[in-house]
Protein backbone atom coordinates (compact mmCIF):
# COMPACT_ATOMS: atom_id res chain seq x y z
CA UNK A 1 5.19 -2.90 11.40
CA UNK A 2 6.80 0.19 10.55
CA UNK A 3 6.44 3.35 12.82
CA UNK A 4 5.75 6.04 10.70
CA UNK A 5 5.69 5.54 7.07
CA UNK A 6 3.96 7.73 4.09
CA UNK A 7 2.16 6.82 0.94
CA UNK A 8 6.17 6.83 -0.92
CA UNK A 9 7.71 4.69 1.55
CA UNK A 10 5.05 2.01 1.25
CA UNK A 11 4.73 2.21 -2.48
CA UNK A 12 9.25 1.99 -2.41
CA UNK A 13 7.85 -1.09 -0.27
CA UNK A 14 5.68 -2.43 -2.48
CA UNK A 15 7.37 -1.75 -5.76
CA UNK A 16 9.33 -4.44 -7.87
CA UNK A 17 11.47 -5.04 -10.77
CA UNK A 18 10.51 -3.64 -14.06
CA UNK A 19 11.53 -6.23 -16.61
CA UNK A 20 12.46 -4.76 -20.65
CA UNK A 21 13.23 -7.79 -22.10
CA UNK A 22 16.41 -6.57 -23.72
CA UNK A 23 17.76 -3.64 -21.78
CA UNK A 24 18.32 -4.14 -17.59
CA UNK A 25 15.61 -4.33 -15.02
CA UNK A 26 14.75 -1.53 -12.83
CA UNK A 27 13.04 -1.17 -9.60
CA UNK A 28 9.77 0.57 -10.20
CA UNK A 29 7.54 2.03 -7.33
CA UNK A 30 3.59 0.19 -6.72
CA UNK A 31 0.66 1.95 -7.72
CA UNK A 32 -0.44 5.09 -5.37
CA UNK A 33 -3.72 5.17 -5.78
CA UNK A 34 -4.49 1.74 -4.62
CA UNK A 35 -2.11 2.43 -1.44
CA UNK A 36 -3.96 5.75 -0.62
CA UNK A 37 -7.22 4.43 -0.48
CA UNK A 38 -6.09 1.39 1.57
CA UNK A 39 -4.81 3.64 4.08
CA UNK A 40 -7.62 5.75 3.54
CA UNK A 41 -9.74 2.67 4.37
CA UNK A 42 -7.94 1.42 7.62
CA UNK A 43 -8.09 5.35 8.59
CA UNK A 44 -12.04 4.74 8.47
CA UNK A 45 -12.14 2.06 10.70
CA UNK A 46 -9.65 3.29 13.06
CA UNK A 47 -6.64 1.03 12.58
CA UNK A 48 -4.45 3.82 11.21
CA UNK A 49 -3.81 7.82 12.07
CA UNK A 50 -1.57 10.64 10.81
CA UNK A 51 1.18 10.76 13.05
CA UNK A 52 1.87 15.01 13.65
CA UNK A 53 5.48 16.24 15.27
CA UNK A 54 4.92 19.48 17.03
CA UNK A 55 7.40 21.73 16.78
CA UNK A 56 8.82 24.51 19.35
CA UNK A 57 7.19 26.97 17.90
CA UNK A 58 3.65 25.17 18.18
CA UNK A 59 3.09 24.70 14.38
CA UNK A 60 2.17 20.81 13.66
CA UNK A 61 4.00 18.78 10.78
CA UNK A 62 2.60 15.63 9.68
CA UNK A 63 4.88 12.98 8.94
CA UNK A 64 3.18 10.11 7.70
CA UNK A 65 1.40 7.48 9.08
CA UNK A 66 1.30 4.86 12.02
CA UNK A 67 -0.65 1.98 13.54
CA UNK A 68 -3.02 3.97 16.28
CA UNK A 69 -3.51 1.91 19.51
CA UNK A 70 -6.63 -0.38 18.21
CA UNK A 71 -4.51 -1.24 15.41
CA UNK A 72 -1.77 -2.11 17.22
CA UNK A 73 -4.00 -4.56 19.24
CA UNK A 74 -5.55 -5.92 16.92
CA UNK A 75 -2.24 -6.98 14.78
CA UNK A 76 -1.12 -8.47 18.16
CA UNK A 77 -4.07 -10.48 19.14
CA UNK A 78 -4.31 -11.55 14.37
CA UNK A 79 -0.40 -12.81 15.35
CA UNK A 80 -1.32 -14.51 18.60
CA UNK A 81 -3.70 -16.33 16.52
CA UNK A 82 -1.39 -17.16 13.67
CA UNK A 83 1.50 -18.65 16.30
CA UNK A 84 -1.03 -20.57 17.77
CA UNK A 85 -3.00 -22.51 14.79
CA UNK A 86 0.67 -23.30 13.93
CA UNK A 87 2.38 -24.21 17.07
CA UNK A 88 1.57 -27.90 16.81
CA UNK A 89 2.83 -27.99 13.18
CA UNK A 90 6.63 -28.71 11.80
């Protein structure tokens, strides 16, 4: 549930250890491509917009992007669900 986040930030997310066998692990960042057309996806159906920061001098930046308000409902009411299927169980 991150506000605004770009195509880096989720693949730095997403990423994991690179394993060499021999030499030391680094992290490594997740695939783009599959990322970008997820979001390009969700954009589709409305779940996800470019968030834009207007500056003083009326030129637009985007900065990434965030949940729009039907996605934001709809992740509430999929965790509503979730809590209560597993209320009952310990």
């Amino acid at each position: 549930m991150r506000q605004k986040v770009g195509v880096k930030g989720l693949r730095k997310h997403f990423g994991g250890k690179d394993s060499r066998h021999t030499t030391m692990e680094h992290t490594r960042l997740a695939c783009g491509k599959n990322i970008r057309y997820c979001l390009e996806q969700l954009q589709q159906a409305g779940l996800v917009g470019e968030t834009k920061y207007q500056s003083e001098e009326g030129s637009s930046i985007t900065m990434g992007k965030s949940l729009t308000k039907k996605g934001i409902m709809d992740m509430d009411r999929i965790a509503a669900q979730h809590l209560g299927k597993n209320k009952g169980k310990k």
